[in-house]
PDB file of N, CA and C in Angstrom:
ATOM      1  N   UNK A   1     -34.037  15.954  12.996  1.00  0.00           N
ATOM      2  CA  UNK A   1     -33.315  15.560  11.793  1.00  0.00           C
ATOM      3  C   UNK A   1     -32.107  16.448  11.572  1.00  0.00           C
ATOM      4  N   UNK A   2     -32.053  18.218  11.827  1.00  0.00           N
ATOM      5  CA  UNK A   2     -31.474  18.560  11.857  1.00  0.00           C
ATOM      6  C   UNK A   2     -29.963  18.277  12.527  1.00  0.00           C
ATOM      7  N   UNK A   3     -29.910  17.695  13.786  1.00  0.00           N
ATOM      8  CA  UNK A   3     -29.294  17.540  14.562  1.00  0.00           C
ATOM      9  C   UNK A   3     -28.615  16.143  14.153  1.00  0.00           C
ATOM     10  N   UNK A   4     -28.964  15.352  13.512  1.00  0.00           N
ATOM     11  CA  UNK A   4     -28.532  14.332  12.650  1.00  0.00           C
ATOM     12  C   UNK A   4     -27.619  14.385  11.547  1.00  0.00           C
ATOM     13  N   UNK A   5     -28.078  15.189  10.711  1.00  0.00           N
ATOM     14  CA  UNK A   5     -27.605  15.628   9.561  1.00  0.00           C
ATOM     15  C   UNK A   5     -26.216  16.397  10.334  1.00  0.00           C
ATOM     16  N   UNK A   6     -26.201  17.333  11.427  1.00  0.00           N
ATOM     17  CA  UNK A   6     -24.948  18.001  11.981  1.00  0.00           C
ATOM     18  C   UNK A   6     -23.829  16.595  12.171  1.00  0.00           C
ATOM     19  N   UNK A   7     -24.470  15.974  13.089  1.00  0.00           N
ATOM     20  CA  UNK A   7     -23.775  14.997  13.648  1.00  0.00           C
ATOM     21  C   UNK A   7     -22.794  14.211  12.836  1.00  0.00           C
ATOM     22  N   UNK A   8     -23.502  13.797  11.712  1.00  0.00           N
ATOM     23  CA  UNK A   8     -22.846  13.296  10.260  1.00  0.00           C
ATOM     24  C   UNK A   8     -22.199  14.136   9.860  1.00  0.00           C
ATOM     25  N   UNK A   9     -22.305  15.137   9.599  1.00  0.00           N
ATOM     26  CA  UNK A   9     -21.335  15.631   9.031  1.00  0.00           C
ATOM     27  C   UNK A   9     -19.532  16.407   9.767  1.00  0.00           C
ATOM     28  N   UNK A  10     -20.010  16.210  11.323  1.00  0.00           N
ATOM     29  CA  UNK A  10     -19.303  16.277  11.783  1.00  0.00           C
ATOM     30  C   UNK A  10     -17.975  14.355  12.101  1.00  0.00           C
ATOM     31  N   UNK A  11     -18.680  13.618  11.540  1.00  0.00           N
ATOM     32  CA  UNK A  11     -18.052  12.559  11.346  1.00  0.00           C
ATOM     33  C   UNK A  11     -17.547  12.448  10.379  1.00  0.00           C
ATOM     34  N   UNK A  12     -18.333  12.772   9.328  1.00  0.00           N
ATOM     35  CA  UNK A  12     -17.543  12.975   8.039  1.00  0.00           C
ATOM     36  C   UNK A  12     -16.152  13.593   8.199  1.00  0.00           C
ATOM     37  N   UNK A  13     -16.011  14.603   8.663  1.00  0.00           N
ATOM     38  CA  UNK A  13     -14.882  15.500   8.726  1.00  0.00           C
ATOM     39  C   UNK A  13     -13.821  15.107   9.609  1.00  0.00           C
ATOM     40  N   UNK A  14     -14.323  14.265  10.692  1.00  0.00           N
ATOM     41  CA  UNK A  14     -13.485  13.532  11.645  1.00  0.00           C
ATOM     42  C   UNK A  14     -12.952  12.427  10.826  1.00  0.00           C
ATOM     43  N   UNK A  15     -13.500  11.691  10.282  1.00  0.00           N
ATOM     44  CA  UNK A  15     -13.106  10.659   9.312  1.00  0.00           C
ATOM     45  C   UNK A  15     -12.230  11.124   8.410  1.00  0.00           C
ATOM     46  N   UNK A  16     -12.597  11.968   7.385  1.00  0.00           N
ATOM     47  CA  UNK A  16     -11.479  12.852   6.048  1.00  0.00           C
ATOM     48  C   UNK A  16     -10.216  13.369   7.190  1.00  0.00           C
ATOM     49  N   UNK A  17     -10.297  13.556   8.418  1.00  0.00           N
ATOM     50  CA  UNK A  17      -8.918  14.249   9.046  1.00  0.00           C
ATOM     51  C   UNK A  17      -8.043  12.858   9.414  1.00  0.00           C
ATOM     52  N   UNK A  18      -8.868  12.218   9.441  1.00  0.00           N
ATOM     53  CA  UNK A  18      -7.855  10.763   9.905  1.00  0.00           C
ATOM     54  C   UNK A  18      -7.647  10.406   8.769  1.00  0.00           C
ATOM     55  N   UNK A  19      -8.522  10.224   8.217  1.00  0.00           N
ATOM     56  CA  UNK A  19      -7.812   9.508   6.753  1.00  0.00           C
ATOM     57  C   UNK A  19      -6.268  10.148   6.009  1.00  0.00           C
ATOM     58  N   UNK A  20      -6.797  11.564   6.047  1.00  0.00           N
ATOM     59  CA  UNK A  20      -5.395  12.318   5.822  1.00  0.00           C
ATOM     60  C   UNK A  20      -4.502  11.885   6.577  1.00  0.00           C
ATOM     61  N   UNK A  21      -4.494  11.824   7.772  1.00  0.00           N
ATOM     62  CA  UNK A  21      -3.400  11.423   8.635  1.00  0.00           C
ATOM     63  C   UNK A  21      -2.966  10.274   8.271  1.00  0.00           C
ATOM     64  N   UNK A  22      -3.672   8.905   8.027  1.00  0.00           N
ATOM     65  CA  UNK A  22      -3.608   7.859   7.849  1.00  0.00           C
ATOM     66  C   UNK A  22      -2.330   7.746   6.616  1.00  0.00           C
ATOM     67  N   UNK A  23      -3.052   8.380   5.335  1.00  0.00           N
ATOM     68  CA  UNK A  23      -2.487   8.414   4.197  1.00  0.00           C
ATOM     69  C   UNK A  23      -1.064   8.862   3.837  1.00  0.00           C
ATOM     70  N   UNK A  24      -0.906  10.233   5.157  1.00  0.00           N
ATOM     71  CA  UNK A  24       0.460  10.420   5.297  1.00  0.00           C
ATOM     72  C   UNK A  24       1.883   9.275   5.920  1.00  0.00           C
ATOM     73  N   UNK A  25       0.955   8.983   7.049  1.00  0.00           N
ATOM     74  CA  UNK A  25       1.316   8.190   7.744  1.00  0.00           C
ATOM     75  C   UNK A  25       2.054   6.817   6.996  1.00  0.00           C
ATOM     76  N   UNK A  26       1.501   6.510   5.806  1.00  0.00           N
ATOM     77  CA  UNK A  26       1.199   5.358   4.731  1.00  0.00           C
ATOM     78  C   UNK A  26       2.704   5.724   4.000  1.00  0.00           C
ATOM     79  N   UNK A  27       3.167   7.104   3.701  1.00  0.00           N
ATOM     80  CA  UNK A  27       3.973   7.227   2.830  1.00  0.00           C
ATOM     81  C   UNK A  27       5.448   6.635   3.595  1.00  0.00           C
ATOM     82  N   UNK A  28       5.693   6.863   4.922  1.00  0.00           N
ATOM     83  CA  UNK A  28       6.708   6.396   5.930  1.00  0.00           C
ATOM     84  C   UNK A  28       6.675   4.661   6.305  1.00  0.00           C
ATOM     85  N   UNK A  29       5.801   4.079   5.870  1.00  0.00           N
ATOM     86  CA  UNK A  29       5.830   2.855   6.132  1.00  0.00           C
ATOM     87  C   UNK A  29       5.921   1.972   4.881  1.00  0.00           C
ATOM     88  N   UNK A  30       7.093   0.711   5.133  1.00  0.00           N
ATOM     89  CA  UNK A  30       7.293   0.265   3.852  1.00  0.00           C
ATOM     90  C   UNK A  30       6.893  -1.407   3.867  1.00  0.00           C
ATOM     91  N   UNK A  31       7.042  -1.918   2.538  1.00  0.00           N
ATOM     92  CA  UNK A  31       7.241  -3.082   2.566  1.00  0.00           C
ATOM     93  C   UNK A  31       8.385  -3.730   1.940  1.00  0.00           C
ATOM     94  N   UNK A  32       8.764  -5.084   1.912  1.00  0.00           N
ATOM     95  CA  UNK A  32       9.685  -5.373   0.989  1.00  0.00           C
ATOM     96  C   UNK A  32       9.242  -7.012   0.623  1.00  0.00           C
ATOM     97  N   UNK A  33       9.698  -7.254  -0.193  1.00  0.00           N
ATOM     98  CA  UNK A  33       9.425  -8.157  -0.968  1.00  0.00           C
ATOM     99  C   UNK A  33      10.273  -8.904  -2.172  1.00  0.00           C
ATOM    100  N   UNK A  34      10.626  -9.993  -2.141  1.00  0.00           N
ATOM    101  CA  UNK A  34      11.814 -10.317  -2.689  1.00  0.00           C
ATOM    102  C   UNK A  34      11.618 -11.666  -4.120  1.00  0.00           C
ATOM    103  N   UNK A  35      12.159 -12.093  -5.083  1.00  0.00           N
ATOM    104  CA  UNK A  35      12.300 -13.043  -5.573  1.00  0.00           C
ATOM    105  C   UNK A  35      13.302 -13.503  -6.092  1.00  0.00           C
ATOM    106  N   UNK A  36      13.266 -14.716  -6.713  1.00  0.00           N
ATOM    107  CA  UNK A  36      14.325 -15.640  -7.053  1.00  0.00           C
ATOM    108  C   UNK A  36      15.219 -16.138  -5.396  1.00  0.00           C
ATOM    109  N   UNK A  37      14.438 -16.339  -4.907  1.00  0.00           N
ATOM    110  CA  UNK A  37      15.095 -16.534  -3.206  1.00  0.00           C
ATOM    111  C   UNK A  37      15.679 -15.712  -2.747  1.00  0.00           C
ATOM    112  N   UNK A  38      15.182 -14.273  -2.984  1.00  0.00           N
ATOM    113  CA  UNK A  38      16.419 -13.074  -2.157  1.00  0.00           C
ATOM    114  C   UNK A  38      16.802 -12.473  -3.301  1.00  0.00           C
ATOM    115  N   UNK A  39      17.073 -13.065  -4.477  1.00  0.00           N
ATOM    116  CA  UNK A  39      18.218 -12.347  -5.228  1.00  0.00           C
ATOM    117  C   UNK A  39      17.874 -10.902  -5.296  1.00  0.00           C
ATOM    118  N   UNK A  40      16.723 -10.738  -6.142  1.00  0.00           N
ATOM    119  CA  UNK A  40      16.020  -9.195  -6.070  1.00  0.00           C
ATOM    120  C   UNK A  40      15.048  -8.700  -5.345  1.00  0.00           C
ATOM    121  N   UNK A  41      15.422  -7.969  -4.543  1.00  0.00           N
ATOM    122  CA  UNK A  41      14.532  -7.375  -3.499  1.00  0.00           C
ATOM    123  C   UNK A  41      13.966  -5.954  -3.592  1.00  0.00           C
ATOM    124  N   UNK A  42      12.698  -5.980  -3.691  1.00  0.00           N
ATOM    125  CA  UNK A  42      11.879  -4.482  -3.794  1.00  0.00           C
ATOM    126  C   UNK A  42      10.837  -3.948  -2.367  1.00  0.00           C
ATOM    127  N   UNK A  43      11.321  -2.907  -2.699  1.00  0.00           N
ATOM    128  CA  UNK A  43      10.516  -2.219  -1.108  1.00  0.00           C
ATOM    129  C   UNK A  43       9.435  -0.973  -1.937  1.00  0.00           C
ATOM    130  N   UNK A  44       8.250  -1.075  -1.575  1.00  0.00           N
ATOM    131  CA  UNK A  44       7.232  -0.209  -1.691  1.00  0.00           C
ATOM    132  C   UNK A  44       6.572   0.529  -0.287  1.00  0.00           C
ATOM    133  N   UNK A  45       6.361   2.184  -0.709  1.00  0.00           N
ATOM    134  CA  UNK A  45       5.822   2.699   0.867  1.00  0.00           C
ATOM    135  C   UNK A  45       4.107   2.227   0.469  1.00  0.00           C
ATOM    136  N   UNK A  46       3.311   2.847   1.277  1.00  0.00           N
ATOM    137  CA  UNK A  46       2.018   2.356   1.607  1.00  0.00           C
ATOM    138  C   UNK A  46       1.415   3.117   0.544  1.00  0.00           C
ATOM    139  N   UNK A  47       2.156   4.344  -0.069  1.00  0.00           N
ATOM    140  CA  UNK A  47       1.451   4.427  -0.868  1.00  0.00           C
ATOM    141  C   UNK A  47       1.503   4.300  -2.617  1.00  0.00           C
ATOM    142  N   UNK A  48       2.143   2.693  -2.397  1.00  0.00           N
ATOM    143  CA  UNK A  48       1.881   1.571  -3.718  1.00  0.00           C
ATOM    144  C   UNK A  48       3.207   2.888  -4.570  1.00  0.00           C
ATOM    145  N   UNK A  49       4.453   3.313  -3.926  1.00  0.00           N
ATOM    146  CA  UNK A  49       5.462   3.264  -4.821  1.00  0.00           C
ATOM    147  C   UNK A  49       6.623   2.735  -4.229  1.00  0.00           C
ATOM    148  N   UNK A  50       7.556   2.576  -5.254  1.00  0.00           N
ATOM    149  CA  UNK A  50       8.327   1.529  -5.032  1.00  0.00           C
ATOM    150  C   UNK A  50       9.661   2.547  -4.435  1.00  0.00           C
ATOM    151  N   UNK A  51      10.441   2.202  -3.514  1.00  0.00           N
ATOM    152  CA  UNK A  51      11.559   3.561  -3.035  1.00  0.00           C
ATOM    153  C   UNK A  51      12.642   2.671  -3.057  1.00  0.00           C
ATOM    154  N   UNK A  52      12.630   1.491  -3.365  1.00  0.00           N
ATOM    155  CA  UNK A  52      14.583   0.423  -3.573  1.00  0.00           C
ATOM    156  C   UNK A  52      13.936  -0.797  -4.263  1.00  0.00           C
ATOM    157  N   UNK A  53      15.264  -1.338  -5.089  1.00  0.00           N
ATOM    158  CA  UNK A  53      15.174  -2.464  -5.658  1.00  0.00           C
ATOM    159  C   UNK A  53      16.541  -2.581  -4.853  1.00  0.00           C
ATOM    160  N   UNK A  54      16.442  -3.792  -4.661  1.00  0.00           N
ATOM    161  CA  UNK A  54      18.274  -4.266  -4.548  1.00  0.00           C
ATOM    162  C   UNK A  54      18.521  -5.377  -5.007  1.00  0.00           C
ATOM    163  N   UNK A  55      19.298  -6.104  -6.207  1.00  0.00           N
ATOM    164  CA  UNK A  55      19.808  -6.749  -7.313  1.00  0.00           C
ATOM    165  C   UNK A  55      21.034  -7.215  -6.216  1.00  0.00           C
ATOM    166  N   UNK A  56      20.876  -8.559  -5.942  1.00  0.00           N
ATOM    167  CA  UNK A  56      22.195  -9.247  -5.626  1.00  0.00           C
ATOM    168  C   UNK A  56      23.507  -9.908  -6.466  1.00  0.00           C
ATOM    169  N   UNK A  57      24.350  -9.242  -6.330  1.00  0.00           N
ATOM    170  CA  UNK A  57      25.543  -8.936  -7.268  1.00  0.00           C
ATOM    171  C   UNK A  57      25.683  -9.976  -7.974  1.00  0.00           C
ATOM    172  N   UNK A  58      25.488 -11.326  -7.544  1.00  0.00           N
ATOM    173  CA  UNK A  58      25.805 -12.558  -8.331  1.00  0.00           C
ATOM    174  C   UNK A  58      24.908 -12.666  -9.447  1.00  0.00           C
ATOM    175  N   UNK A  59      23.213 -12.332  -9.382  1.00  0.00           N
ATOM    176  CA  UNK A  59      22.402 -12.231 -10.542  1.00  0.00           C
ATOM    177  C   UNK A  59      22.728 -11.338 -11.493  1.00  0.00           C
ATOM    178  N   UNK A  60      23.205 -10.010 -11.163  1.00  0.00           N
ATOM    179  CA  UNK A  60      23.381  -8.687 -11.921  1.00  0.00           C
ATOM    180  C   UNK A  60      24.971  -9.365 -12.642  1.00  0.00           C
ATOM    181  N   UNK A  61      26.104 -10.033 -11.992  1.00  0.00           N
ATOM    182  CA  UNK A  61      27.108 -10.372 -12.734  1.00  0.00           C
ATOM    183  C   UNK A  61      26.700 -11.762 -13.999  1.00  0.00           C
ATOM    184  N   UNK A  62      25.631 -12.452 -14.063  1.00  0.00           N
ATOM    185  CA  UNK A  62      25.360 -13.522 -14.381  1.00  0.00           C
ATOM    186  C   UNK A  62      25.320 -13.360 -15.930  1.00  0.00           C
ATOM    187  N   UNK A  63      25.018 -12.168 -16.342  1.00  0.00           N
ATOM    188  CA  UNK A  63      24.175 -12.117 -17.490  1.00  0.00           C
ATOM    189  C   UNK A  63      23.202 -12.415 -18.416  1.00  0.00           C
ATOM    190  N   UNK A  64      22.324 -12.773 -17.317  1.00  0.00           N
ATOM    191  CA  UNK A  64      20.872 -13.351 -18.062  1.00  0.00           C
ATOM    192  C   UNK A  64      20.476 -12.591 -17.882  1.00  0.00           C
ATOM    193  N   UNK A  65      20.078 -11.283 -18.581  1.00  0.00           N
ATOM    194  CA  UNK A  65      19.494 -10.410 -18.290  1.00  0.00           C
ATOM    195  C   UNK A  65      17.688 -10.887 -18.678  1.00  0.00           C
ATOM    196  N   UNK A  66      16.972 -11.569 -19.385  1.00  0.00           N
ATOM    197  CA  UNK A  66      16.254 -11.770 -18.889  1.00  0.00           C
ATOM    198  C   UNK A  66      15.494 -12.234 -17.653  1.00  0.00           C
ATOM    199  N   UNK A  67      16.310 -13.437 -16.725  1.00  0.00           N
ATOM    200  CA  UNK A  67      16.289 -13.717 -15.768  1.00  0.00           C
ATOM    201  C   UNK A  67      15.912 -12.523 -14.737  1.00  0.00           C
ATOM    202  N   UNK A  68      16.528 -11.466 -15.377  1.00  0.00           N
ATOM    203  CA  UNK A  68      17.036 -10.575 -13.868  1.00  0.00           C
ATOM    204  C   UNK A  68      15.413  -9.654 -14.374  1.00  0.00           C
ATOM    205  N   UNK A  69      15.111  -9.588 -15.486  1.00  0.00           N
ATOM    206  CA  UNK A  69      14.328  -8.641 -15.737  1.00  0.00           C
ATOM    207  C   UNK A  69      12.616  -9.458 -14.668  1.00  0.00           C
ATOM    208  N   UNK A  70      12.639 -10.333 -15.652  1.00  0.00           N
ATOM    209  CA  UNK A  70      11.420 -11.633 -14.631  1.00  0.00           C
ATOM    210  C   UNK A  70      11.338 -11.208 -13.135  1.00  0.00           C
ATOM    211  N   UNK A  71      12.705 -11.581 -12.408  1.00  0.00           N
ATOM    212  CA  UNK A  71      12.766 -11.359 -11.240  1.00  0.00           C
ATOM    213  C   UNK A  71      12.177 -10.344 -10.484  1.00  0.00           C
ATOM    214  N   UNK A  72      12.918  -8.976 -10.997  1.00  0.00           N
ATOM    215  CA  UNK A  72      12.652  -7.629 -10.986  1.00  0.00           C
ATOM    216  C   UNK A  72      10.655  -7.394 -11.289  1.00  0.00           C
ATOM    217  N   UNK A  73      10.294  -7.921 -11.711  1.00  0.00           N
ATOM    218  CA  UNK A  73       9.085  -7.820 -11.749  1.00  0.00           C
ATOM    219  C   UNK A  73       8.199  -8.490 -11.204  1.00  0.00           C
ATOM    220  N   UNK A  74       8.516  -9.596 -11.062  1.00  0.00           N
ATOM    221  CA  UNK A  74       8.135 -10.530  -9.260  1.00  0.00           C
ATOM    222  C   UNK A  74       7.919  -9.395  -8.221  1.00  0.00           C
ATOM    223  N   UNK A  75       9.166  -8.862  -8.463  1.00  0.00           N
ATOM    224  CA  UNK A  75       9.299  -8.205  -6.625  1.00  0.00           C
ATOM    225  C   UNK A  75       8.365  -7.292  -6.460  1.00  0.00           C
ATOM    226  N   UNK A  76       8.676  -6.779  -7.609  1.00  0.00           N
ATOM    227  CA  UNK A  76       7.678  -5.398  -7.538  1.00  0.00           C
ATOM    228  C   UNK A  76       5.937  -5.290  -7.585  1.00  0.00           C
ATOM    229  N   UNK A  77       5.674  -6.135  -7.944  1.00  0.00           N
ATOM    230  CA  UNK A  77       4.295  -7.050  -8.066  1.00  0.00           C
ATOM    231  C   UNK A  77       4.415  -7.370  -6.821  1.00  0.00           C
ATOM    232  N   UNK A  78       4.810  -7.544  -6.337  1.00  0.00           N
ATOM    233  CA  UNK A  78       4.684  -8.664  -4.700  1.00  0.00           C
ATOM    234  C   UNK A  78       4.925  -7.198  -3.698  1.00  0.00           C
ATOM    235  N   UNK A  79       5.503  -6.598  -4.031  1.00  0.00           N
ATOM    236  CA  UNK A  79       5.813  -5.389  -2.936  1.00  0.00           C
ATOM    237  C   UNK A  79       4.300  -4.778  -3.249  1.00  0.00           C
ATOM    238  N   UNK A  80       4.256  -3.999  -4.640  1.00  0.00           N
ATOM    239  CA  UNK A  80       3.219  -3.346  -4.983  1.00  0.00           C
ATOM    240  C   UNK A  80       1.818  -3.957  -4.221  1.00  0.00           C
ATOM    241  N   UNK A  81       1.605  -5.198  -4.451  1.00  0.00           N
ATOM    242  CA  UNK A  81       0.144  -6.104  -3.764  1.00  0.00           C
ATOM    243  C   UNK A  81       0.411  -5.735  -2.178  1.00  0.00           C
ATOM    244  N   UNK A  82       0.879  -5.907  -1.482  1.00  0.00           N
ATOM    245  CA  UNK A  82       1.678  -6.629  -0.188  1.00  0.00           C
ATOM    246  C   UNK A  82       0.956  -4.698   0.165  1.00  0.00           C
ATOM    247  N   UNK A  83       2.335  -3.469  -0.374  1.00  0.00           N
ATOM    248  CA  UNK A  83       1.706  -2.455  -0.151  1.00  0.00           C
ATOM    249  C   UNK A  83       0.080  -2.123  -0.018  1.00  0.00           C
ATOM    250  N   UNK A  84      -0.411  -2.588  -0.971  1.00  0.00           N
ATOM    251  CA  UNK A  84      -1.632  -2.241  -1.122  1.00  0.00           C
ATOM    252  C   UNK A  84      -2.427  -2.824  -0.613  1.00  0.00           C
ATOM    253  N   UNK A  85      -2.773  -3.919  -0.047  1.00  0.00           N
ATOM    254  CA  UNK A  85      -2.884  -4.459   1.161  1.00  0.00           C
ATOM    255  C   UNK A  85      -3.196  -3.921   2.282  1.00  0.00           C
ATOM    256  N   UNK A  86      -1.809  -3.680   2.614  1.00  0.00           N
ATOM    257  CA  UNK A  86      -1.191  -2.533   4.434  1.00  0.00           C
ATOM    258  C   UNK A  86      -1.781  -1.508   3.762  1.00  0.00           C
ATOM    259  N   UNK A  87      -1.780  -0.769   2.870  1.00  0.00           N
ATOM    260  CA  UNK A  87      -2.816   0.895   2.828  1.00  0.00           C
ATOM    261  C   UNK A  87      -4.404   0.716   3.437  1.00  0.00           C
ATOM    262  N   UNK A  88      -4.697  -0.595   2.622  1.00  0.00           N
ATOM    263  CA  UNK A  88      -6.024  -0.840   3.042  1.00  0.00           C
ATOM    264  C   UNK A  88      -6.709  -1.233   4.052  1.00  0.00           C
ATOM    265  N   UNK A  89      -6.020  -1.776   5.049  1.00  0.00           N
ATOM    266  CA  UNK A  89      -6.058  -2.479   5.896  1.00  0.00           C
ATOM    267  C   UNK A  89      -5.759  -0.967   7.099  1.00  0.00           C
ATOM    268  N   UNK A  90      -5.149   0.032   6.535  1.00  0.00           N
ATOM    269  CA  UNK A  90      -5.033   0.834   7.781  1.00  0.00           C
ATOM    270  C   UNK A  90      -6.283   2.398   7.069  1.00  0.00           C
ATOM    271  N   UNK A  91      -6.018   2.184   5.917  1.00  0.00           N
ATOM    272  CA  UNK A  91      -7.341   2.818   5.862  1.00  0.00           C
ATOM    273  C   UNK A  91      -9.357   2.210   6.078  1.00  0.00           C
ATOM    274  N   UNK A  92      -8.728   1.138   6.045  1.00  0.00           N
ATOM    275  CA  UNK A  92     -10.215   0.211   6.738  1.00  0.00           C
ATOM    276  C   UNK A  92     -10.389   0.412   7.859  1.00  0.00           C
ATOM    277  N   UNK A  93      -9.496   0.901   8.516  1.00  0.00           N
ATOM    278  CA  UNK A  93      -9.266   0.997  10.344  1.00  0.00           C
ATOM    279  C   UNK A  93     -10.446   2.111  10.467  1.00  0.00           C
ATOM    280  N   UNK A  94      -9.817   2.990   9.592  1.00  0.00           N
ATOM    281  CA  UNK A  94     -10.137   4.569   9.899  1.00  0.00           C
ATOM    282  C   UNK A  94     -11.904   4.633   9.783  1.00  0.00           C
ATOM    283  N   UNK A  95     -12.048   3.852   8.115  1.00  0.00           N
ATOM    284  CA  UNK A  95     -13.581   4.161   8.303  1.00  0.00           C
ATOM    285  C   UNK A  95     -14.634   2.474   8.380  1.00  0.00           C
ATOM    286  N   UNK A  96     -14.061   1.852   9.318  1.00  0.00           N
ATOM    287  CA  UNK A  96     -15.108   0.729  10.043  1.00  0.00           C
ATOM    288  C   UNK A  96     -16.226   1.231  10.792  1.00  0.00           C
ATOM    289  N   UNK A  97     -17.489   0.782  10.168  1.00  0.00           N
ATOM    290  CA  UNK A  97     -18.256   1.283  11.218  1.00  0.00           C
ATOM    291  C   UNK A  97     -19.339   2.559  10.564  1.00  0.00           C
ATOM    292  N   UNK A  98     -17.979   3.227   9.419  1.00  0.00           N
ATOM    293  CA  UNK A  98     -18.927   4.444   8.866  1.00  0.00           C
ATOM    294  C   UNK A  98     -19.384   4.419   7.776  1.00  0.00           C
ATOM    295  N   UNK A  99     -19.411   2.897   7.160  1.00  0.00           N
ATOM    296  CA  UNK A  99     -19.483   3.004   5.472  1.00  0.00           C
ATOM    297  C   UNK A  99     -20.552   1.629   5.779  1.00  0.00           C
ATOM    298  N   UNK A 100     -21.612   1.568   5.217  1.00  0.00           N
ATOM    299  CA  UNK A 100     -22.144   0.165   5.869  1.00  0.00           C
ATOM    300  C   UNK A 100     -21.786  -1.050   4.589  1.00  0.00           C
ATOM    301  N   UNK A 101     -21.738  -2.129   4.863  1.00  0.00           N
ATOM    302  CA  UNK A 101     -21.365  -3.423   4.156  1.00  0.00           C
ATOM    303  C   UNK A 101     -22.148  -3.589   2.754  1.00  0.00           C
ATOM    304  N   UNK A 102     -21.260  -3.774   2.283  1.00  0.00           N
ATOM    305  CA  UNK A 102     -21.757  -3.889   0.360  1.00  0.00           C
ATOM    306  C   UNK A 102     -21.912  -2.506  -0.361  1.00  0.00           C
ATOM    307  N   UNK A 103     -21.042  -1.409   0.344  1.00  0.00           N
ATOM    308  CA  UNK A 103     -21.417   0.083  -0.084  1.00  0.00           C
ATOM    309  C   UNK A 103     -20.383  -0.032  -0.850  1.00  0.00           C
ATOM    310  N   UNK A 104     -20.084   0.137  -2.094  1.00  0.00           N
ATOM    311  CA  UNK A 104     -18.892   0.053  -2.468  1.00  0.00           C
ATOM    312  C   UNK A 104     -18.259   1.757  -3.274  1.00  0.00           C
ATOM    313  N   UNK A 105     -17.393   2.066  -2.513  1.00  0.00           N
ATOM    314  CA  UNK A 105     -17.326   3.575  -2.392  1.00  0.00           C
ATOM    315  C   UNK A 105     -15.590   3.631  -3.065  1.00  0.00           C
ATOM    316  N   UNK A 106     -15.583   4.046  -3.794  1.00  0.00           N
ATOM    317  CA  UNK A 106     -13.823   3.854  -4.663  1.00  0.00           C
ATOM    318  C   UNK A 106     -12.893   4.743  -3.588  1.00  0.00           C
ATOM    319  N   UNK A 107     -12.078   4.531  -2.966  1.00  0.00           N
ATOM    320  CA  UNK A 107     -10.945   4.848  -2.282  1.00  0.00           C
ATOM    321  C   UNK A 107     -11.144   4.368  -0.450  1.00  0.00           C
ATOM    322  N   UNK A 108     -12.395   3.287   0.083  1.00  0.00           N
ATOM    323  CA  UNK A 108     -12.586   3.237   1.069  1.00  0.00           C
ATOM    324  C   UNK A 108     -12.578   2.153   1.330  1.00  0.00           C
TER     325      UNK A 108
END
C-alpha cells in the first residue's frame, strides 16, 4: 500500500507541474471573436482575459452608440466562452485518465 500511496503522489506532482505549464502556456494563446459581421472584434488569451477589442471605424463613426455597446458585448462573451473552452480542453489533456468520471473537482 505503501508503494501506492508513493506512486500517487508522485503523479499528483507530475500532473500540478504540467498543469502549471499548461496554464502558462494558456496565457500566450488567443482567441478572437467577432460581431455585427466583423464590425467589433475581441480577442481573449486562454486565460478568459480579454487583450484587444477592435471597433471598425464605420460603426465607431455611426453614432449609435448603443449599437456599438451590444456589439462590444457579443464579442466579448463569444471570445470569453470560445477562451474558456480552449483552457479546458487543454487542461483536460493534462489530467485524462487521473480524475475518474463524475468526480467533479472545481478547476479540472
Amino acid at each position: 500500500m505503501k508503494m501506492n500511496m508513493q506512486d500517487m503522489l508522485k503523479q499528483v506532482q507530475k500532473m500540478q507541474a504540467e498543469m502549471a505549464k499548461v496554464q502558462a502556456e494558456l496565457e500566450n494563446k488567443t482567441v478572437t471573436e467577432e460581431s455585427g459581421g466583423g464590425m467589433v472584434k475581441a480577442t481573449a488569451n486562454g486565460k478568459k482575459e480579454i487583450v484587444s477589442i477592435i471597433i471598425d471605424e464605420e460603426i465607431a463613426k455611426s453614432g449609435d452608440k448603443e449599437m456599438l455597446e451590444d456589439l462590444v458585448v457579443a464579442a466579448v462573451n463569444k471570445a470569453l466562452a470560445t477562451a474558456g473552452k480552449m483552457a479546458e480542453d487543454e487542461l483536460g489533456s493534462v489530467t485524462k485518465g487521473m480524475i475518474p468520471p463524475g468526480l467533479n473537482i472545481p478547476g479540472f
